[in-house]
N, C-alpha and C. Protein backbone atom coordinates (compact mmCIF):
# COMPACT_ATOMS: atom_id res chain seq x y z
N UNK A 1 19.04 4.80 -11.26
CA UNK A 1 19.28 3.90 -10.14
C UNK A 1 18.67 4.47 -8.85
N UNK A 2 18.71 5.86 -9.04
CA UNK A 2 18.26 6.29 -7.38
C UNK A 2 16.74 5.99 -7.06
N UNK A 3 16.21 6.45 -8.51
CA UNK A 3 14.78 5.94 -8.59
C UNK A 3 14.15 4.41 -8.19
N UNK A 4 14.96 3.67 -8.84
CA UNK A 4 14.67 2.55 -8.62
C UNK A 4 14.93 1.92 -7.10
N UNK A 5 16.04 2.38 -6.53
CA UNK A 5 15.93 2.23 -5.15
C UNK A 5 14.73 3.16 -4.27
N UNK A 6 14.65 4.23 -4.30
CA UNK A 6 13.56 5.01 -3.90
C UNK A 6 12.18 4.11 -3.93
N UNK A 7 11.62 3.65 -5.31
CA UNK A 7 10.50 2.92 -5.41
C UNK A 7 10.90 1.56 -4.96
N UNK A 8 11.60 0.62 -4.72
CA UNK A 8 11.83 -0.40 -3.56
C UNK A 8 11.58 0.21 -2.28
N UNK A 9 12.60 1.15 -1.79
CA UNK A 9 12.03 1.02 -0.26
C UNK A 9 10.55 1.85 -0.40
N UNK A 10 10.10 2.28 -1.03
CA UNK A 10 8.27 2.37 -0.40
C UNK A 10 7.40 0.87 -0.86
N UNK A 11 8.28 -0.02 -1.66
CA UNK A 11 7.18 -1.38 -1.80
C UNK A 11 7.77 -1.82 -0.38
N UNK A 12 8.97 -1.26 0.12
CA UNK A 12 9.09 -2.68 1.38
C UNK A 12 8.34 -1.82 2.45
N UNK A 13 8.30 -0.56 2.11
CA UNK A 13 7.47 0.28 3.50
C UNK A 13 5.69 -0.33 3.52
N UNK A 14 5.37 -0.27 2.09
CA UNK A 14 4.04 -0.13 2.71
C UNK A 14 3.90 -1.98 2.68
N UNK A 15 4.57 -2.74 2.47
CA UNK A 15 4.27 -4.35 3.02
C UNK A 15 4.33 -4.30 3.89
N UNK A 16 5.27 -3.80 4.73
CA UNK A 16 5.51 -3.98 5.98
C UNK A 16 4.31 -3.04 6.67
N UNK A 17 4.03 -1.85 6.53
CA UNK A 17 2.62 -1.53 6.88
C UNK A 17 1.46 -2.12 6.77
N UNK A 18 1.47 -2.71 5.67
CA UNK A 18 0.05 -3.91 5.39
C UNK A 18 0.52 -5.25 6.25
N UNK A 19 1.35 -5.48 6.41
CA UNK A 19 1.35 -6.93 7.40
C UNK A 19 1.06 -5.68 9.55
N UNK A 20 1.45 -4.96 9.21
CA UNK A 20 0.86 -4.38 10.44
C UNK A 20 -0.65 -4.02 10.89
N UNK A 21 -1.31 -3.50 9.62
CA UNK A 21 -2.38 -3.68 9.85
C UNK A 21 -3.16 -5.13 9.44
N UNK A 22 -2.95 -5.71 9.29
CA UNK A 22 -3.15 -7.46 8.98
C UNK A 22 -3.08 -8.00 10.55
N UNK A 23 -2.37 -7.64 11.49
CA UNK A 23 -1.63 -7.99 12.05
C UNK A 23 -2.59 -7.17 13.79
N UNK A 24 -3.35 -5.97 13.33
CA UNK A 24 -3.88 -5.33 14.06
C UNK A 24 -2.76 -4.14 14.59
N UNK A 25 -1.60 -3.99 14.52
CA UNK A 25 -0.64 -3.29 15.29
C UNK A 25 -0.78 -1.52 14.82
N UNK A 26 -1.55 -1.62 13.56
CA UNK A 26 -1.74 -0.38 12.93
C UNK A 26 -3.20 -0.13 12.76
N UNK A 27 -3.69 1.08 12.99
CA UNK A 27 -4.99 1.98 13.00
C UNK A 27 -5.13 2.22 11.31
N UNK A 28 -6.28 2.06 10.70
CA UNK A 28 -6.69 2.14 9.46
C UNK A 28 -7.01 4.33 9.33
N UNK A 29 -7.56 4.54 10.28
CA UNK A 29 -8.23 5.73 10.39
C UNK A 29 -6.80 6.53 10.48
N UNK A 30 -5.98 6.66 11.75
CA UNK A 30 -4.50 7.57 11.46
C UNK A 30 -3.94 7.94 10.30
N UNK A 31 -4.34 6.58 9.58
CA UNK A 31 -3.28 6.26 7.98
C UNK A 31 -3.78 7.60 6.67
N UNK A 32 -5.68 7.00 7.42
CA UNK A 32 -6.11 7.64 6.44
C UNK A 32 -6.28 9.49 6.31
N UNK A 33 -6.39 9.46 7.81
CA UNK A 33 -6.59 10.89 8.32
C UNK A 33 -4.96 11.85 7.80
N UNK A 34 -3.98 10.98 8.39
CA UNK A 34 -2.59 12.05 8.19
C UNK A 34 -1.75 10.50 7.60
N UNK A 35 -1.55 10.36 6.28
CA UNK A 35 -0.85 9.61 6.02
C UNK A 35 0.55 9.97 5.36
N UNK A 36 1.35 8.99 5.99
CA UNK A 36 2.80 9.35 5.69
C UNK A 36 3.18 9.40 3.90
N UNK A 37 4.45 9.99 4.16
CA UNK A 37 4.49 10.48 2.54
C UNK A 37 4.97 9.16 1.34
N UNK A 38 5.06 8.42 1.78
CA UNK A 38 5.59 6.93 1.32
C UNK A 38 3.84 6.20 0.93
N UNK A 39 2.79 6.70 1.30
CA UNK A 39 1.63 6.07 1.29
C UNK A 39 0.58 6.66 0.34
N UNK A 40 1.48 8.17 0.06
CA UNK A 40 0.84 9.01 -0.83
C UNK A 40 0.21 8.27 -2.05
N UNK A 41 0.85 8.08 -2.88
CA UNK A 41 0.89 6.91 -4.24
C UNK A 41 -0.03 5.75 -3.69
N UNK A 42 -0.19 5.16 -2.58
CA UNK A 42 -0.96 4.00 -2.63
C UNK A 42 -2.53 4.05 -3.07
N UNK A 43 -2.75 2.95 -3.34
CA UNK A 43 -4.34 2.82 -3.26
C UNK A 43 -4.96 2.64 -2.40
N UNK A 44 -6.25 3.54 -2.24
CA UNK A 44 -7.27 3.38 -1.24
C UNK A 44 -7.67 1.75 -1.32
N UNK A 45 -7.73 0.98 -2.36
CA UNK A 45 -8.72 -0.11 -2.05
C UNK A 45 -7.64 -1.37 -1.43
N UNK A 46 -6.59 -1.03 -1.83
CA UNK A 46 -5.49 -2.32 -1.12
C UNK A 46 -5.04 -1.81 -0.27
N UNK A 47 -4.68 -0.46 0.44
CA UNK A 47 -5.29 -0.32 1.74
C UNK A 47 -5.90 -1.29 2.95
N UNK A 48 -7.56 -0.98 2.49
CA UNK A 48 -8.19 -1.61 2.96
C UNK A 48 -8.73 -2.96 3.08
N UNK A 49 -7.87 -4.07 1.44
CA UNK A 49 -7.38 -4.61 1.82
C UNK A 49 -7.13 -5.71 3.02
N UNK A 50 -6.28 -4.66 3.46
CA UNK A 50 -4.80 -5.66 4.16
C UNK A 50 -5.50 -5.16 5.81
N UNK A 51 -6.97 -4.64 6.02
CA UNK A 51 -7.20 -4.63 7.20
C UNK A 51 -8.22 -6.06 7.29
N UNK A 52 -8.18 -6.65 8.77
CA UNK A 52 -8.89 -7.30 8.47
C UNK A 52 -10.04 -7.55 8.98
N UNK A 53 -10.65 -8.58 8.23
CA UNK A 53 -12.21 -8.94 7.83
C UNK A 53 -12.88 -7.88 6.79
N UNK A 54 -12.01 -7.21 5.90
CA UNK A 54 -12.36 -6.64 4.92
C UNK A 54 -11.71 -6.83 3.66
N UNK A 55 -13.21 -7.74 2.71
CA UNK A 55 -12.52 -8.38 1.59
C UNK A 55 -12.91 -7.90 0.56
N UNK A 56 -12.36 -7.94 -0.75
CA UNK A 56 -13.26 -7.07 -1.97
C UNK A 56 -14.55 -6.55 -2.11
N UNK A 57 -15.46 -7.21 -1.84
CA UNK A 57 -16.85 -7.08 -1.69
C UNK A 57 -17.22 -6.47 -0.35
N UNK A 58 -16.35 -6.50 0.39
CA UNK A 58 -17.13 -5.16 1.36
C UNK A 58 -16.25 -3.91 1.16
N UNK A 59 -14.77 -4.09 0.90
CA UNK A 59 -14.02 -2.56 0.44
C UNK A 59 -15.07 -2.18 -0.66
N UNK A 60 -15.16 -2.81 -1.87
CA UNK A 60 -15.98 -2.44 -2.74
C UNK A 60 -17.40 -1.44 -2.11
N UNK A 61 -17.77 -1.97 -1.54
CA UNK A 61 -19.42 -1.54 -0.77
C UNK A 61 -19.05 -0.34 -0.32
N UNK A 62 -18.06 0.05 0.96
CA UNK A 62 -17.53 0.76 1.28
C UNK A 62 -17.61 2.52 0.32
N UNK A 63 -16.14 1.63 -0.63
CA UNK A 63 -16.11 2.75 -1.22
C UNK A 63 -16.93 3.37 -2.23
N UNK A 64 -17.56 2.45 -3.04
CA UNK A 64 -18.90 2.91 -3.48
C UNK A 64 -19.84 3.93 -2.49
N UNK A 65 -20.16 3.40 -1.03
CA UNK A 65 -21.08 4.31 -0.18
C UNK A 65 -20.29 5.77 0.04
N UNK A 66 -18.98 5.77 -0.24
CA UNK A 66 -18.02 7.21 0.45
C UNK A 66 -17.81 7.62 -0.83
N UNK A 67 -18.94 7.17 -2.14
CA UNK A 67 -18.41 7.47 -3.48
C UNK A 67 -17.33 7.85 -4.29
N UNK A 68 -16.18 6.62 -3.34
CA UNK A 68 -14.40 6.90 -3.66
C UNK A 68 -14.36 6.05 -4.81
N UNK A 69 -13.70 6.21 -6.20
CA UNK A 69 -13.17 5.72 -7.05
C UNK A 69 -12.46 4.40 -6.67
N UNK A 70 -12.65 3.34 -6.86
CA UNK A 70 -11.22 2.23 -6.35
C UNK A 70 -10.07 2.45 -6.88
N UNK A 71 -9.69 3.26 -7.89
CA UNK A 71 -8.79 3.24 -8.05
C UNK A 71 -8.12 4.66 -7.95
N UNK A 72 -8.28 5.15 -6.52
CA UNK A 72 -7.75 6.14 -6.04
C UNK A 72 -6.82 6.59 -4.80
N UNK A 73 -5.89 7.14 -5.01
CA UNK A 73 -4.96 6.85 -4.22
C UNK A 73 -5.39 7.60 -3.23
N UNK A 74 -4.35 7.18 -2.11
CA UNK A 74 -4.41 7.88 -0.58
C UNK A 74 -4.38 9.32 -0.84
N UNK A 75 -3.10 9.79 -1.47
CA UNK A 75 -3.55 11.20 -1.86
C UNK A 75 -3.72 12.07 -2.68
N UNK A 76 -4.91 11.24 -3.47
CA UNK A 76 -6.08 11.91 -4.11
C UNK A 76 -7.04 12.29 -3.56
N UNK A 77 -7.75 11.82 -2.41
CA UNK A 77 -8.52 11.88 -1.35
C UNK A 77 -8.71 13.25 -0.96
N UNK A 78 -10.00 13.45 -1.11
CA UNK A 78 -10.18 14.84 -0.89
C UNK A 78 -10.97 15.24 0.72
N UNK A 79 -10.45 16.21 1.39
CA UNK A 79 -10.97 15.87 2.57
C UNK A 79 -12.66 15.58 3.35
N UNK A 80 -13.63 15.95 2.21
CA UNK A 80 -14.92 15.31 2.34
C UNK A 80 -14.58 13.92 2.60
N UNK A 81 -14.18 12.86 1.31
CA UNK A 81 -13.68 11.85 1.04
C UNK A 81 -12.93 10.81 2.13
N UNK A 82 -12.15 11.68 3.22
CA UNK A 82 -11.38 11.08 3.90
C UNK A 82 -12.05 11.09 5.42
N UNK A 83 -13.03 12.08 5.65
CA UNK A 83 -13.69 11.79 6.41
C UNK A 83 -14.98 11.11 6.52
N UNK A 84 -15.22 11.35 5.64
CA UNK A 84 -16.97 10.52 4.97
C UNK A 84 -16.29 8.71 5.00
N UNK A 85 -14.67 8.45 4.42
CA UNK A 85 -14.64 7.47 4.83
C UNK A 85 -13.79 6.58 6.14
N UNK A 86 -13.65 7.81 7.47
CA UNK A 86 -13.29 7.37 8.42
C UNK A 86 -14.70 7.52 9.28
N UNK A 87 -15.14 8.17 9.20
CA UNK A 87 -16.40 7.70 9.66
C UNK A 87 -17.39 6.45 9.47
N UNK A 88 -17.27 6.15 8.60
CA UNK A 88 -17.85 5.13 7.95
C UNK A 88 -16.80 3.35 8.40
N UNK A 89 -15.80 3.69 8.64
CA UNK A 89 -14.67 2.93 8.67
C UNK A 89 -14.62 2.22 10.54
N UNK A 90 -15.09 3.50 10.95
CA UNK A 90 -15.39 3.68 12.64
C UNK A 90 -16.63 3.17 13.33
N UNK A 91 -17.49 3.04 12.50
CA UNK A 91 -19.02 2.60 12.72
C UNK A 91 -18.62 1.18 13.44
């Protein structure tokens, strides 16, 4: 049971983070640079996502150019990785 509550509140944390950055109220680059421990487990590509004017086909492009796996989480990200794609993110 504790588990199962534990993994609820990080689905309601990071919605509510993705309607923030949806929303503009949240920085994509902070998240990615020092991200909180609830974000660890997430994926880089729904992430990016939920920022907007970025839709499959350009996250895709993206992470292909920062040669990130899509299906890699926030912290798997290795710090080449996380800067190669805040730079890129910042352009």
């Amino acid at each position: 049971m504790e588990a199962l509550k534990r993994a609820n509140e990080i689905r309601t944390r990071r919605a509510s983070l993705k309607r923030e950055l949806k929303a503009g109220r949240a920085q994509i680059h902070g998240l990615l640079l020092d991200p909180p421990e609830y974000l660890q487990t997430a994926k880089v590509f729904d992430l990016l996502l939920a920022v907007p004017k970025y839709g499959r086909v350009k996250v895709n492009r993206i992470l292909t150019q920062c040669r990130i796996s899509p299906s890699k989480t926030i912290g798997g990200l290795s710090e080449r990785q996380r800067g190669e794609l805040v730079s890129y993110l910042r352009r």
